[in-house]
C-alpha atoms as a PDB file:
ATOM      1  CA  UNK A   1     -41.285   3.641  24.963  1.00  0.00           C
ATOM      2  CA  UNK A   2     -43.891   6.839  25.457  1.00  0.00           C
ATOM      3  CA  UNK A   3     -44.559   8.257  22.065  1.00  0.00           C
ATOM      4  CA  UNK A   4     -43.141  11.713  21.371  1.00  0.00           C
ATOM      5  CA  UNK A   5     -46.539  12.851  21.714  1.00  0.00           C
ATOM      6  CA  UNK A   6     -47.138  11.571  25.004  1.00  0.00           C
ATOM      7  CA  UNK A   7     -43.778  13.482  25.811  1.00  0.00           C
ATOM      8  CA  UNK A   8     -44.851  16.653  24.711  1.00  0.00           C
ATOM      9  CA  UNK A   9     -48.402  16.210  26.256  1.00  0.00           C
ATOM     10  CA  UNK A  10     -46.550  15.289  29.563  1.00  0.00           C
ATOM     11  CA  UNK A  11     -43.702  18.318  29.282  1.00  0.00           C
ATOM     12  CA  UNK A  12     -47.292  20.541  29.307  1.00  0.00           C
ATOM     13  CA  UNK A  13     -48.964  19.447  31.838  1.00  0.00           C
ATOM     14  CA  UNK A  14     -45.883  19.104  34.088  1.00  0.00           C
ATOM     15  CA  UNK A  15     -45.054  22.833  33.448  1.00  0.00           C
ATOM     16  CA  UNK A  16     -48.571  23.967  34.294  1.00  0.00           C
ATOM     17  CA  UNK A  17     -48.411  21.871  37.847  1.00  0.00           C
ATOM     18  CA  UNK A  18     -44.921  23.804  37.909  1.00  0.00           C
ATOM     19  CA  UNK A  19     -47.013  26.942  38.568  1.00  0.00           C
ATOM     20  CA  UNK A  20     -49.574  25.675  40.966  1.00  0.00           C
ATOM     21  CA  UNK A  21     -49.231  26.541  44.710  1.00  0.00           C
ATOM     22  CA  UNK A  22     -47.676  29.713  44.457  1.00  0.00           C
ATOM     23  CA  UNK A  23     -48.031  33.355  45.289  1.00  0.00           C
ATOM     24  CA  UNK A  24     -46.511  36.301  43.511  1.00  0.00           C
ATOM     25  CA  UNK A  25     -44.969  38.924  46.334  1.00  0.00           C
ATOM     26  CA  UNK A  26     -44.421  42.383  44.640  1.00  0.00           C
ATOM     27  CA  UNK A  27     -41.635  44.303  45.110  1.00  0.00           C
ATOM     28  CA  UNK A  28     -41.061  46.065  48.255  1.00  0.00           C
ATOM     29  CA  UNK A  29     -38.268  49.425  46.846  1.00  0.00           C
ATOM     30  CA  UNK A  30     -38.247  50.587  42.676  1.00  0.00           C
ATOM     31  CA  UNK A  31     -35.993  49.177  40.672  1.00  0.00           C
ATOM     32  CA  UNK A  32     -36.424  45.638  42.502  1.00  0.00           C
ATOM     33  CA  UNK A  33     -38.330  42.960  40.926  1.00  0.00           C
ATOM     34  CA  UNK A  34     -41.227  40.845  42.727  1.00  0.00           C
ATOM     35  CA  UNK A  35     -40.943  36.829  43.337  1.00  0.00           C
ATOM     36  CA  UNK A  36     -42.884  33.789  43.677  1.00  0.00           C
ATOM     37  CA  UNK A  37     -43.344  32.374  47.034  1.00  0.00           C
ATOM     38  CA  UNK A  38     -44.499  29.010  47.584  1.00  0.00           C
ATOM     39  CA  UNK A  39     -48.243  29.741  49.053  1.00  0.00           C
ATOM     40  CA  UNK A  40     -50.029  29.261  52.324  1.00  0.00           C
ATOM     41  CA  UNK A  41     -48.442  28.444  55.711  1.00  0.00           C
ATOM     42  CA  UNK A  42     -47.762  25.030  54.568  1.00  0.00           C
ATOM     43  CA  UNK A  43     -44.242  24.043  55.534  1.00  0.00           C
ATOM     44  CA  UNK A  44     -44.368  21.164  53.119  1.00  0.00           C
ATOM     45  CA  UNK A  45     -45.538  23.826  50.109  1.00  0.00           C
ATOM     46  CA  UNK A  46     -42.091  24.317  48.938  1.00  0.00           C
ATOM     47  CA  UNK A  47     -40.534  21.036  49.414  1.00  0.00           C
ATOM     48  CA  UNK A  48     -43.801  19.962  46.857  1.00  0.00           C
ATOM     49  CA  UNK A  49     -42.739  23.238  44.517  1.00  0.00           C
ATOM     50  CA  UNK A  50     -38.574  21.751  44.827  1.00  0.00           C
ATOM     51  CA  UNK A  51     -39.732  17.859  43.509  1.00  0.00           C
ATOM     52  CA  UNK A  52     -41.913  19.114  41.018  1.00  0.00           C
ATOM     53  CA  UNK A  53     -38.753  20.907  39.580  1.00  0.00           C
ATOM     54  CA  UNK A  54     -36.143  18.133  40.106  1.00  0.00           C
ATOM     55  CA  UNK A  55     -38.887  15.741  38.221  1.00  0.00           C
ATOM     56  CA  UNK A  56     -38.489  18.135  35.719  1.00  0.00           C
ATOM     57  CA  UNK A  57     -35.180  18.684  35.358  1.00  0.00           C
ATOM     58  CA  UNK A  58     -35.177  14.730  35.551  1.00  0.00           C
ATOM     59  CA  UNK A  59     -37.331  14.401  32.738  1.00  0.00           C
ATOM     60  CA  UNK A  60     -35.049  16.620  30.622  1.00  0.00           C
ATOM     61  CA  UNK A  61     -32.302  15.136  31.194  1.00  0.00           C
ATOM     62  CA  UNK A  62     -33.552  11.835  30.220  1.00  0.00           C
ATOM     63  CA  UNK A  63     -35.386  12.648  26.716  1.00  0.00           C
ATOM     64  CA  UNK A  64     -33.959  16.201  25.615  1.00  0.00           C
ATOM     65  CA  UNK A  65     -30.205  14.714  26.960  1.00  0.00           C
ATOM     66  CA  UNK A  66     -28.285  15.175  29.912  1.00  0.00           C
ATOM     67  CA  UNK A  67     -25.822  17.310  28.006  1.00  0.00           C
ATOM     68  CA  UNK A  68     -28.642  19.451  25.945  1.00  0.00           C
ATOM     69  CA  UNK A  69     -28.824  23.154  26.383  1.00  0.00           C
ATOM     70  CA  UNK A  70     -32.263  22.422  27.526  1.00  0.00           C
ATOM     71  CA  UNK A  71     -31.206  19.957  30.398  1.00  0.00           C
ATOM     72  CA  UNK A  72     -28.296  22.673  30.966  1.00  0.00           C
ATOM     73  CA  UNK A  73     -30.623  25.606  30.984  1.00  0.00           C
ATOM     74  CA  UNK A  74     -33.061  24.189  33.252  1.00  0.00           C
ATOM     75  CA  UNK A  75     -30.573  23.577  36.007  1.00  0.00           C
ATOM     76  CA  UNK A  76     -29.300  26.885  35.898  1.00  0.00           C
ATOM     77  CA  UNK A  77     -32.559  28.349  35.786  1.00  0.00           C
ATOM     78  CA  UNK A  78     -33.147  26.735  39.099  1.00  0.00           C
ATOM     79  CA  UNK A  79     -29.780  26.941  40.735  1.00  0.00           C
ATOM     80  CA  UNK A  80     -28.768  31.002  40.083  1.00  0.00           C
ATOM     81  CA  UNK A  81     -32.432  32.321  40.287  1.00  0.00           C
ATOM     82  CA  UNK A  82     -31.803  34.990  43.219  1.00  0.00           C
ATOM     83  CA  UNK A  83     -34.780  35.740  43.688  1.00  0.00           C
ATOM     84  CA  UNK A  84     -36.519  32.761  44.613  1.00  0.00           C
ATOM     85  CA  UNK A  85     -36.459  28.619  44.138  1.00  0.00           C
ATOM     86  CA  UNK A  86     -40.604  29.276  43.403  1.00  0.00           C
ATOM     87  CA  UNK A  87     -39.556  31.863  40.805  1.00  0.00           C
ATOM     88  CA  UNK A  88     -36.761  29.704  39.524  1.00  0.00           C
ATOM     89  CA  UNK A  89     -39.156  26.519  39.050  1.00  0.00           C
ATOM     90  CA  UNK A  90     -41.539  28.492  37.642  1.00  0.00           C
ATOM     91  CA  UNK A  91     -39.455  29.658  34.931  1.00  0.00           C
ATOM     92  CA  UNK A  92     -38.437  25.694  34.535  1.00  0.00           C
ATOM     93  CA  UNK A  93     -42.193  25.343  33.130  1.00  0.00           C
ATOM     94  CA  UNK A  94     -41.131  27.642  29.978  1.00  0.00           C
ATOM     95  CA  UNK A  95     -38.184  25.679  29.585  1.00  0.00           C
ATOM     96  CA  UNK A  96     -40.745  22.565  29.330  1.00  0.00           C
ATOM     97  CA  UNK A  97     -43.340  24.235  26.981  1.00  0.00           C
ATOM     98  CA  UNK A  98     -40.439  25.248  24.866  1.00  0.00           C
ATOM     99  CA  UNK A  99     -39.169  22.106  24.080  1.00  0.00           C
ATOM    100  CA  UNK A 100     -42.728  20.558  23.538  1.00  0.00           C
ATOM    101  CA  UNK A 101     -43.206  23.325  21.522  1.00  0.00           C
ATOM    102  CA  UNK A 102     -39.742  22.609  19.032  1.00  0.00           C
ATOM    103  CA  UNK A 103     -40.530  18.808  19.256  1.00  0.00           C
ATOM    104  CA  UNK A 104     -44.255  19.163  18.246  1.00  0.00           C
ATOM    105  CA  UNK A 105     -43.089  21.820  15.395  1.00  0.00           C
ATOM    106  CA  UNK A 106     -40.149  18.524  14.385  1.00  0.00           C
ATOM    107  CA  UNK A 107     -37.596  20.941  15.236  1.00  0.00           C
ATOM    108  CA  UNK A 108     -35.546  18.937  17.728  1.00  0.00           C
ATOM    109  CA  UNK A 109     -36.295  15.115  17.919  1.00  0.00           C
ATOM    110  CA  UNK A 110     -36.643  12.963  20.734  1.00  0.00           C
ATOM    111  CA  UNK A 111     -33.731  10.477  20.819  1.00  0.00           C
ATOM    112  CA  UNK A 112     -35.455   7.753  22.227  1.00  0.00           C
ATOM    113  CA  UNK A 113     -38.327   8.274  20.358  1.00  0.00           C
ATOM    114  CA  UNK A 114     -36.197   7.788  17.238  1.00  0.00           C
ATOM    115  CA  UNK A 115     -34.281   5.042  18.126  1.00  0.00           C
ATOM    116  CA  UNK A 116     -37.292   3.180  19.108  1.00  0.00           C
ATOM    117  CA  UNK A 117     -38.505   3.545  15.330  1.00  0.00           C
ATOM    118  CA  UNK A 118     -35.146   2.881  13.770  1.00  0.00           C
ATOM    119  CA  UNK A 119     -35.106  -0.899  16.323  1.00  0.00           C
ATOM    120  CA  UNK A 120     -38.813  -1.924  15.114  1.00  0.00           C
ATOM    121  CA  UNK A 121     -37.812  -1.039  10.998  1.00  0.00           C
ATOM    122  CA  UNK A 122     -34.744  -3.235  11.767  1.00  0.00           C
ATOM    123  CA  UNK A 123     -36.908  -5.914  13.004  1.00  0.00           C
ATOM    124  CA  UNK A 124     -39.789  -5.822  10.537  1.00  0.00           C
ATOM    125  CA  UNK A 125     -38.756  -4.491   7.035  1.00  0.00           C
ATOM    126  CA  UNK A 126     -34.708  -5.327   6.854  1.00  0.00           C
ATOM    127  CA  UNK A 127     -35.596  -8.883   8.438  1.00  0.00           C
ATOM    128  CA  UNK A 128     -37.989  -8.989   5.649  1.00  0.00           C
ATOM    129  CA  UNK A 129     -36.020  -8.260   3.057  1.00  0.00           C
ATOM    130  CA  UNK A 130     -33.228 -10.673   4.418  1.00  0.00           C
ATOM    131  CA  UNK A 131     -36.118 -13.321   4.534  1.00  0.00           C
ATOM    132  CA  UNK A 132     -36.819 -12.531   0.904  1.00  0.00           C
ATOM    133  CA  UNK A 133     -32.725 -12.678  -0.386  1.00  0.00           C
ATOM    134  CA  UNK A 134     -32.685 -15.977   1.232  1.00  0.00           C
ATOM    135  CA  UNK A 135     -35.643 -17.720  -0.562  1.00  0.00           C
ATOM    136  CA  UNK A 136     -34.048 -16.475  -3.406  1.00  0.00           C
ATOM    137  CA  UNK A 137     -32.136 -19.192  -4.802  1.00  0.00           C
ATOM    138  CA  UNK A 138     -30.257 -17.029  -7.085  1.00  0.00           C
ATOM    139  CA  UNK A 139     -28.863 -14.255  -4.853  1.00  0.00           C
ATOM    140  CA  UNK A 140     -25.584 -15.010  -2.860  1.00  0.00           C
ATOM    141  CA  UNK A 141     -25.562 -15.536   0.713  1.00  0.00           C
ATOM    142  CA  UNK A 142     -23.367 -13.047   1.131  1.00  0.00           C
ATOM    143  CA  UNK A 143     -26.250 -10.684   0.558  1.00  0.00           C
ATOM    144  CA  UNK A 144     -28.756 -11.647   3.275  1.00  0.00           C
ATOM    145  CA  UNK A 145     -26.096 -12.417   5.919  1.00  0.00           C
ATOM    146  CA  UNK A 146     -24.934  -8.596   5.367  1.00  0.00           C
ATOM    147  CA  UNK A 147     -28.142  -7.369   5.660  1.00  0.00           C
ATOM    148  CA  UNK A 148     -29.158  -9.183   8.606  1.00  0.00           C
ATOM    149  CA  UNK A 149     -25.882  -7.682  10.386  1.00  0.00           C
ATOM    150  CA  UNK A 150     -26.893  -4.178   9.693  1.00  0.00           C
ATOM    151  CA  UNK A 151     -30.301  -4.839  11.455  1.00  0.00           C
ATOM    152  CA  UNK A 152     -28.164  -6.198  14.437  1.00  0.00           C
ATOM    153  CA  UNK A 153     -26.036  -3.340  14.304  1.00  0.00           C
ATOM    154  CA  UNK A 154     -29.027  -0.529  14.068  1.00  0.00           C
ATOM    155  CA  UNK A 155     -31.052  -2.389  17.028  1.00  0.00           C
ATOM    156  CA  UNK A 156     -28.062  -2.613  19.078  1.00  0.00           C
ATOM    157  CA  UNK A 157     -27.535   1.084  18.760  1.00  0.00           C
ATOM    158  CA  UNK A 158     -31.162   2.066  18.708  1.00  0.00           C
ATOM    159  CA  UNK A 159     -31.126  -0.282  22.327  1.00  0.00           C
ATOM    160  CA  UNK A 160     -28.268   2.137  23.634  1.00  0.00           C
ATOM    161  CA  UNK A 161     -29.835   5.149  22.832  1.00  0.00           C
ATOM    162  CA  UNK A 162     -33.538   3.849  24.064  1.00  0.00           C
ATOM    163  CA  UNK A 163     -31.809   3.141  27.294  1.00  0.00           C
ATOM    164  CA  UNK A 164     -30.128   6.624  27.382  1.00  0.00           C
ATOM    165  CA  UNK A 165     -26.795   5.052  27.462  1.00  0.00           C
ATOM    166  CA  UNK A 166     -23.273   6.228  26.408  1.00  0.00           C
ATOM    167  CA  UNK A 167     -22.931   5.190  22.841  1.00  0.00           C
ATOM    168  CA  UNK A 168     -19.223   4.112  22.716  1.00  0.00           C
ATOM    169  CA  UNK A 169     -16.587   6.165  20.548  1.00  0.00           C
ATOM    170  CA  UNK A 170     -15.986   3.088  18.306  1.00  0.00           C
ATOM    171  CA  UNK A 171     -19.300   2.045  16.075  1.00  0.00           C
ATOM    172  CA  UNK A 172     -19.570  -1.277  15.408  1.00  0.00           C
ATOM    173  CA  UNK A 173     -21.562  -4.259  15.867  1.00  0.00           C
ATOM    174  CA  UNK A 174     -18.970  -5.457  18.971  1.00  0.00           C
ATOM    175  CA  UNK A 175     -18.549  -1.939  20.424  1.00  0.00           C
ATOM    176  CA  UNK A 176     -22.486  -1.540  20.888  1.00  0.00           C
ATOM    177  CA  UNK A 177     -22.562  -5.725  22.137  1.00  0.00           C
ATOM    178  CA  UNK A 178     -20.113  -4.463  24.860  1.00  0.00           C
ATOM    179  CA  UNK A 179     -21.529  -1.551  26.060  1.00  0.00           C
ATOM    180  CA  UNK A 180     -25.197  -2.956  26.318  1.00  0.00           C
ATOM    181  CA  UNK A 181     -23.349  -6.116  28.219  1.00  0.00           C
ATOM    182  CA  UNK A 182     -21.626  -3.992  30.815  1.00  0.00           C
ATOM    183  CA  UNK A 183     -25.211  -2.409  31.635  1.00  0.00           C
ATOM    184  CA  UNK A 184     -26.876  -5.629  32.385  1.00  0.00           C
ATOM    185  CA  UNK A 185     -28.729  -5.651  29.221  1.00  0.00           C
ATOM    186  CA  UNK A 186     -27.275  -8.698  27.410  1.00  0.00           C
ATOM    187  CA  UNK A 187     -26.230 -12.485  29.034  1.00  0.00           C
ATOM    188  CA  UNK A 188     -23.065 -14.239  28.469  1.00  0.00           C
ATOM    189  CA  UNK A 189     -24.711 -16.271  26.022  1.00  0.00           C
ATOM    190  CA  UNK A 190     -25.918 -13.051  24.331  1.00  0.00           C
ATOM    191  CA  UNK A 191     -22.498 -12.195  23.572  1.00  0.00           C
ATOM    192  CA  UNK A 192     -20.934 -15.558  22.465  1.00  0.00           C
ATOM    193  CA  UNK A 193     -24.189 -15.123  19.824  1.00  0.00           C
ATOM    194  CA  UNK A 194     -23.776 -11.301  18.323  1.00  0.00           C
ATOM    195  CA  UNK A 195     -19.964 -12.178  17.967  1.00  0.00           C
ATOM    196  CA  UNK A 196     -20.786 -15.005  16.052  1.00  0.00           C
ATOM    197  CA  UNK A 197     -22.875 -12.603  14.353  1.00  0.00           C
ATOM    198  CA  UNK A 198     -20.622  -9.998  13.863  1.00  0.00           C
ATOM    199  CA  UNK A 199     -17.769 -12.713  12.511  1.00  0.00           C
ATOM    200  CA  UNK A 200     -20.222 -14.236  10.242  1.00  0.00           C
ATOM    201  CA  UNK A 201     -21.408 -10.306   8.637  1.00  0.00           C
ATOM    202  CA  UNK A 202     -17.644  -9.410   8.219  1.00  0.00           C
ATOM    203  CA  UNK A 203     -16.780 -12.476   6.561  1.00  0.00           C
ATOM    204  CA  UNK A 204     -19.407 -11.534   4.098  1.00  0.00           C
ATOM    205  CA  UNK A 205     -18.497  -7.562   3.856  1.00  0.00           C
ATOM    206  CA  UNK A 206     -14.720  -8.659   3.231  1.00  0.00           C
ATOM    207  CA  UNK A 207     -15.874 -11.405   0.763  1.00  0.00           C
ATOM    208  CA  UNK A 208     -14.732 -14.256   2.117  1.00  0.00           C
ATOM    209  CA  UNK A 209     -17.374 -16.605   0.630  1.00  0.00           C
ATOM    210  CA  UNK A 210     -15.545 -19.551   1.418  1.00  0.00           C
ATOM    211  CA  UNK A 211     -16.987 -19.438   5.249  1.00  0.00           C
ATOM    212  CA  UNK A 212     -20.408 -18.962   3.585  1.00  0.00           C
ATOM    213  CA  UNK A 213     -23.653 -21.047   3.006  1.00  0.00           C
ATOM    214  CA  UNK A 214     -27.457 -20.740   2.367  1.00  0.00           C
ATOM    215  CA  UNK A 215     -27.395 -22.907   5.311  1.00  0.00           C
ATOM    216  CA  UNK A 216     -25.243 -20.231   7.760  1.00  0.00           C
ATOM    217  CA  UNK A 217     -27.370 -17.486   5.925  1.00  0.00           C
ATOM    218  CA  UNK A 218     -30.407 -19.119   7.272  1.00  0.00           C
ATOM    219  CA  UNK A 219     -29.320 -19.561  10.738  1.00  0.00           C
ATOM    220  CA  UNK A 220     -27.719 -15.971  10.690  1.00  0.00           C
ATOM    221  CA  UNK A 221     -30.865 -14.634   9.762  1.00  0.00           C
ATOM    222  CA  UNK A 222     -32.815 -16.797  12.589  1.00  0.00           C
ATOM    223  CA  UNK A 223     -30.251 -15.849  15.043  1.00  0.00           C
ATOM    224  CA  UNK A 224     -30.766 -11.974  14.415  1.00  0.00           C
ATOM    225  CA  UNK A 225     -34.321 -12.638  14.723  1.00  0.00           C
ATOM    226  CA  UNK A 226     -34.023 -14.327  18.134  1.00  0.00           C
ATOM    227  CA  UNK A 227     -31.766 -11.166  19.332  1.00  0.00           C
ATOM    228  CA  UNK A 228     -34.240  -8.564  18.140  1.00  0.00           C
ATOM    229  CA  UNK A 229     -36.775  -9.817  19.973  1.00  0.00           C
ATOM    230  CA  UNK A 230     -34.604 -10.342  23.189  1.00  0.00           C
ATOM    231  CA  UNK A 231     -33.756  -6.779  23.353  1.00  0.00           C
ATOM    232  CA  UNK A 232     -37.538  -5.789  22.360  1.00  0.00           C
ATOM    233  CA  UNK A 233     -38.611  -8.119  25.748  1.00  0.00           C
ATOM    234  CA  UNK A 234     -35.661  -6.546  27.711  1.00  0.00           C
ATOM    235  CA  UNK A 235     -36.221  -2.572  26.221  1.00  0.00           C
ATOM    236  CA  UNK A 236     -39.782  -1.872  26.034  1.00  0.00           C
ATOM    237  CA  UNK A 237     -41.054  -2.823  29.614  1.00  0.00           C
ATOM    238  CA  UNK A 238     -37.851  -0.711  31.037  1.00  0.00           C
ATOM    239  CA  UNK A 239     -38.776   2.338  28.880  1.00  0.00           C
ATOM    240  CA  UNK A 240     -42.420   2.047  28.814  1.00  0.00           C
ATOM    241  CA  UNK A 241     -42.878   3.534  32.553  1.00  0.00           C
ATOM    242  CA  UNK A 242     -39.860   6.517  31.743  1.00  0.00           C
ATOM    243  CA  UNK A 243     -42.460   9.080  31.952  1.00  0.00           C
ATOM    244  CA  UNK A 244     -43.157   9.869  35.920  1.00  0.00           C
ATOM    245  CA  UNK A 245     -46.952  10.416  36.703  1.00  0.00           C
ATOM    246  CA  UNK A 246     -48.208  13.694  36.692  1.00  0.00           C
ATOM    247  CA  UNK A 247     -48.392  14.246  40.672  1.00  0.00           C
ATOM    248  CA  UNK A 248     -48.128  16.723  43.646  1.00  0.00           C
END
């Protein structure tokens, strides 16, 4: 997953290519306004100009949201500009320095960005601490098998957003499981384990300690540990190429 620095540092230098190739044509009567016209007699000059923008408007969609006024704004930018698509994609670079401007100032956040950070605390410090509750003899299982399901059920969310996926309207360990299964991104086997999961983690939350054990604590928290790094193998190679090359 790009940093939200490398974001911003791409969203910059994609808005100055957004410029490049162009010439400005003044206006011709008063009143009227000039445009920007891609430049030269190059037939394939504004085809370049168009995939520059749709990278854009790609790339916005992606990390600001498909549904973000900055997505939203950049497509009507380029749509209802009148004058010109040059002048229209043009005006898409100010949309890109804006937003790397609010997400350098931590103004708006990257989503992807932040649900890569939530998956790797869920797999380093709550795995640790569910390491350390089961070493200690006098804590009940309940304890570490609970907190072992709420790292399952923060990477399993954190996965959905990484992948820019729909989170579904129910929030739960078996909602998330589903949704991440009907994208490819869990097996069959994955999904006999997390509901083994999530029946072991509500047994504990509803305090039925009768189904519990040091012994189902332990495997619990090896089985959530197995998972985590499943979905890091799976996630990180699919979202470490999301940022398209800086190109004509």
């Amino acid at each position: 997953m790009p940093t939200s620095a490398e974001l911003v540092s791409w969203a910059r230098e994609h808005a100055t290519k957004l410029e490049a190739d162009m010439t400005f044509r003044p206006a011709f009567s008063p009143g009227s306004s000039g445009y920007w016209q891609a430049a030269g007699d190059d037939l394939g000059g504004e085809s370049r100009i168009r995939a520059r923008a749709i990278t854009a408007l790609d790339f916005l969609e992606h990390f600001a949201g498909a549904g973000s006024q900055w997505a939203r704004g950049g497509h009507d930018i380029l749509d209802k500009n009148v004058r010109s698509m040059e002048t229209g994609a043009r005006a898409l670079g100010d949309v890109l320095r804006e937003w790397a401007n609010q997400v350098d100032a931590g103004i708006v956040v990257v989503p992807q960005a932040e649900a890569h950070g939530a998956r790797a605390v869920a797999a380093t410090d709550l795995m640790e601490q569910v390491r350390m509750l089961n070493e200690d003899k006098t804590v009940s299982p309940a304890a570490p098998i609970v907190l072992a399901g709420a790292a399952l059920e923060i990477a399993l969310r954190s996965a959905i957003a990484e992948l820019s996926l729909q989170l579904p309207p129910k929030h739960s360990i078996n909602a998330y499981m589903g949704c991440l299964r009907a994208a490819g991104v869990l097996s069959v086997q994955d999904v006999k384990d997390v509901e083994q999961m999530s029946g072991l983690r509500n047994s504990a939350a509803h305090g039925d300690f009768d189904a519990l054990s040091r012994e189902r604590a332990g495997l619990m928290e090896q089985q959530v540990g197995i998972l985590l790094r499943r979905l890091a193998e799976i996630i990180e190679p699919r979202t470490a190429t999301a940022v398209p090359d800086i190109a004509d």
